[in-house]
C-alpha atoms as a PDB file:
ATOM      1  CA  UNK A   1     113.933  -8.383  66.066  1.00  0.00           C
ATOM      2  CA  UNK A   2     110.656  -6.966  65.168  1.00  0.00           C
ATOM      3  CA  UNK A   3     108.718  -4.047  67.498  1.00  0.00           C
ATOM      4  CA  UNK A   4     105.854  -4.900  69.535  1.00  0.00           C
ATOM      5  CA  UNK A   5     103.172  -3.180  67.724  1.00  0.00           C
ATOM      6  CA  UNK A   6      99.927  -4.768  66.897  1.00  0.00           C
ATOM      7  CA  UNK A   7      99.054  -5.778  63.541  1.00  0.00           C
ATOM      8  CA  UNK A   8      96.338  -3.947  61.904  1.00  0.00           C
ATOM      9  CA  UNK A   9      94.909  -0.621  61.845  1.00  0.00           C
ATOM     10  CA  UNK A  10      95.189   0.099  65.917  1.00  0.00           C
ATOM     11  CA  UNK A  11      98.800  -0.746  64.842  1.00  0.00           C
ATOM     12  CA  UNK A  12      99.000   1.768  62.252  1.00  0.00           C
ATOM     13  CA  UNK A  13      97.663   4.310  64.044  1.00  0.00           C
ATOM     14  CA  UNK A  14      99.756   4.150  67.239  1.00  0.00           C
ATOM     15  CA  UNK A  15     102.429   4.769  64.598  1.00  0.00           C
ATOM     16  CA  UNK A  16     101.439   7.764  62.790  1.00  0.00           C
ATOM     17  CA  UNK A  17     100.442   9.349  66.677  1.00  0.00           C
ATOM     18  CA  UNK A  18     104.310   8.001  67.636  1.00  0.00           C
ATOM     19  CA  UNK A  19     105.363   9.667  64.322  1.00  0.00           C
ATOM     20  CA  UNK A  20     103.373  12.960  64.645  1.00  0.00           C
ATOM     21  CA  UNK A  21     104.309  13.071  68.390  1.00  0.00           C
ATOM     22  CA  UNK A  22     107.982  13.165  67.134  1.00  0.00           C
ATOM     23  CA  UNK A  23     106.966  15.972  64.549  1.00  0.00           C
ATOM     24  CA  UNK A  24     105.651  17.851  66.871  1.00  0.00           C
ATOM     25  CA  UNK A  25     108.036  17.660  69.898  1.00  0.00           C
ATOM     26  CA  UNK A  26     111.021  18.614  67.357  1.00  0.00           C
ATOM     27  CA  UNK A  27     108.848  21.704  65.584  1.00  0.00           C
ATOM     28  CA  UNK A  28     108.666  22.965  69.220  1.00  0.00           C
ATOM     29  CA  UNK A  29     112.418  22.454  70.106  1.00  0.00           C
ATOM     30  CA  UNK A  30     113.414  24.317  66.615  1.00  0.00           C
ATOM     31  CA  UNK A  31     111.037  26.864  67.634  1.00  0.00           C
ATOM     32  CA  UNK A  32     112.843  27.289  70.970  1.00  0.00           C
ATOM     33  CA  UNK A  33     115.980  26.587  69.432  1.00  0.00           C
ATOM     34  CA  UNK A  34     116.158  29.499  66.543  1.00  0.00           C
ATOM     35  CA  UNK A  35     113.486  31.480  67.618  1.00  0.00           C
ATOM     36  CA  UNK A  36     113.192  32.345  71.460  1.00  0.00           C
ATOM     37  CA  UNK A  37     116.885  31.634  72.776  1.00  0.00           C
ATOM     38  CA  UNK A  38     118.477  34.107  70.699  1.00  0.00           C
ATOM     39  CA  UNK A  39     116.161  37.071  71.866  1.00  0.00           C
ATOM     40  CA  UNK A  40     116.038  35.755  75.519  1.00  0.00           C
ATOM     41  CA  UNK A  41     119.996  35.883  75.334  1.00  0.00           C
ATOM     42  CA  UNK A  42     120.355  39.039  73.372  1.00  0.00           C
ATOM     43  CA  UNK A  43     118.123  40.852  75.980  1.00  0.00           C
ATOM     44  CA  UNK A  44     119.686  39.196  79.058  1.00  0.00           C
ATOM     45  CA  UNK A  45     123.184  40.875  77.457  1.00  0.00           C
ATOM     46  CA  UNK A  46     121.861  44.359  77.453  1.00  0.00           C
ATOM     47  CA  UNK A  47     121.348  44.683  73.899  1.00  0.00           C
ATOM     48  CA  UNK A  48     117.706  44.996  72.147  1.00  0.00           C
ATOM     49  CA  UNK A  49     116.552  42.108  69.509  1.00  0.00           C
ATOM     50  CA  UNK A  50     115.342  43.817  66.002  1.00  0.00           C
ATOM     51  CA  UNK A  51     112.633  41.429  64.987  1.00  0.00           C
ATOM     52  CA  UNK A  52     112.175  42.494  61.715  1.00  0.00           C
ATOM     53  CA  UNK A  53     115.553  41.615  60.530  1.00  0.00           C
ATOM     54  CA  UNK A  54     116.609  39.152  63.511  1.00  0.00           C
ATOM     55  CA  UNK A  55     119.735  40.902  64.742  1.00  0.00           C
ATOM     56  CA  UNK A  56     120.707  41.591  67.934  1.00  0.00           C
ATOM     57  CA  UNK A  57     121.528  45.203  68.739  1.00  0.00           C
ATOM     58  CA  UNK A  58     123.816  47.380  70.424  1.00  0.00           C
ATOM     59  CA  UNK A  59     124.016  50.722  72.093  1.00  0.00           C
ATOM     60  CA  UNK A  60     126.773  53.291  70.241  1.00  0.00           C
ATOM     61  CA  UNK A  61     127.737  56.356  72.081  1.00  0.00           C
ATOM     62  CA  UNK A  62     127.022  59.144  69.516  1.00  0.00           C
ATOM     63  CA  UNK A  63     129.618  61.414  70.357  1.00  0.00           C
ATOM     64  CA  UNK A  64     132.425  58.128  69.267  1.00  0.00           C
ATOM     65  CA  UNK A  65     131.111  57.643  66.004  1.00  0.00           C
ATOM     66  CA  UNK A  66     130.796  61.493  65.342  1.00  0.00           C
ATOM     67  CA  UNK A  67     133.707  62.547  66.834  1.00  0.00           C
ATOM     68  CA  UNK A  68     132.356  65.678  68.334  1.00  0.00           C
ATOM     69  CA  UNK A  69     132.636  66.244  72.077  1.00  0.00           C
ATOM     70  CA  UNK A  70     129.296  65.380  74.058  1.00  0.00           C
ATOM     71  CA  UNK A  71     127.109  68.568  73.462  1.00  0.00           C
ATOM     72  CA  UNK A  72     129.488  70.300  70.861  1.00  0.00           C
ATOM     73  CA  UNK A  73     128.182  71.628  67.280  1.00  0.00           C
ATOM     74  CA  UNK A  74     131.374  71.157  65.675  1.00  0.00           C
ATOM     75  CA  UNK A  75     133.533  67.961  65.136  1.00  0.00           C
ATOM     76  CA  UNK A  76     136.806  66.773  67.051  1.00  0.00           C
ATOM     77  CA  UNK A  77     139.353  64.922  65.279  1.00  0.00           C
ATOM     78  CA  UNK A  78     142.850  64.548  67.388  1.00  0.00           C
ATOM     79  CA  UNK A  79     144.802  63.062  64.444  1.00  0.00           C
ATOM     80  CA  UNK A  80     143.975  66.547  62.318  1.00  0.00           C
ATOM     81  CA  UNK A  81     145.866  69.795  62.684  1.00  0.00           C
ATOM     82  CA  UNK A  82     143.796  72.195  64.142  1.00  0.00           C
ATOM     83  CA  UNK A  83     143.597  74.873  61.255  1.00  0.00           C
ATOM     84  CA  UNK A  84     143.883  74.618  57.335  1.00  0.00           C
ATOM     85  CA  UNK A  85     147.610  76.382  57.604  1.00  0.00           C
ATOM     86  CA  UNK A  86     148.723  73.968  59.752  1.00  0.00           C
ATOM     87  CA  UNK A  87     147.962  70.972  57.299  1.00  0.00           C
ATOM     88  CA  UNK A  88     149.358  72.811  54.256  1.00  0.00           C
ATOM     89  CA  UNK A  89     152.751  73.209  56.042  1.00  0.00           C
ATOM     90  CA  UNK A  90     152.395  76.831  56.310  1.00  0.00           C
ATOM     91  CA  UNK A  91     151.895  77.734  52.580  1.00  0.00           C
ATOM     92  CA  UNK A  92     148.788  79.358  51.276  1.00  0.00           C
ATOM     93  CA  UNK A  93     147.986  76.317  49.225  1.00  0.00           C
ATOM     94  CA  UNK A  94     148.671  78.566  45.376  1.00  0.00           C
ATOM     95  CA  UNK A  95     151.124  77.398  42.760  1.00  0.00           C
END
């Protein structure tokens, strides 16, 4: 079974605009497709989109990653003792 497209060069052309319609239409959809959803989605989530190195991004509460109370110049660790002595078992740390 053979397609119904004229011989000749009105023939040829209605193929190359078929196959350059197809080009086309799928460069758009990638575009869509790896470009725009994942920022539209990352956005919609909250988060910010970091174009430069196409990650999506997400808010980190300082005082969790430094372990110091909100405001506080010094850190706070609850699984350490609270002073040196403490740690060493009570010695003075000498041999």
């Amino acid at each position: 079974m053979r397609l119904a497209i004229g011989r000749g060069i009105l023939g040829r052309i209605e193929v190359i605009f078929f196959v350059v319609l197809v080009l086309v239409v799928g460069a758009v959809w990638a575009y869509q497709h790896f470009a725009v959803d994942p920022v539209q989605h990352c956005e919609s989530s909250g988060n910010w989109w970091d174009a430069q190195t196409h990650t999506c991004g997400h808010v980190v509460y300082l005082p969790d990653v430094t372990h110091r109370a909100a405001g506080a110049k010094t850190p706070r660790y609850p699984t350490l003792p609270e002073t040196a002595a403490q740690g060493a078992g009570g010695t003075s740390g000498t041999r």
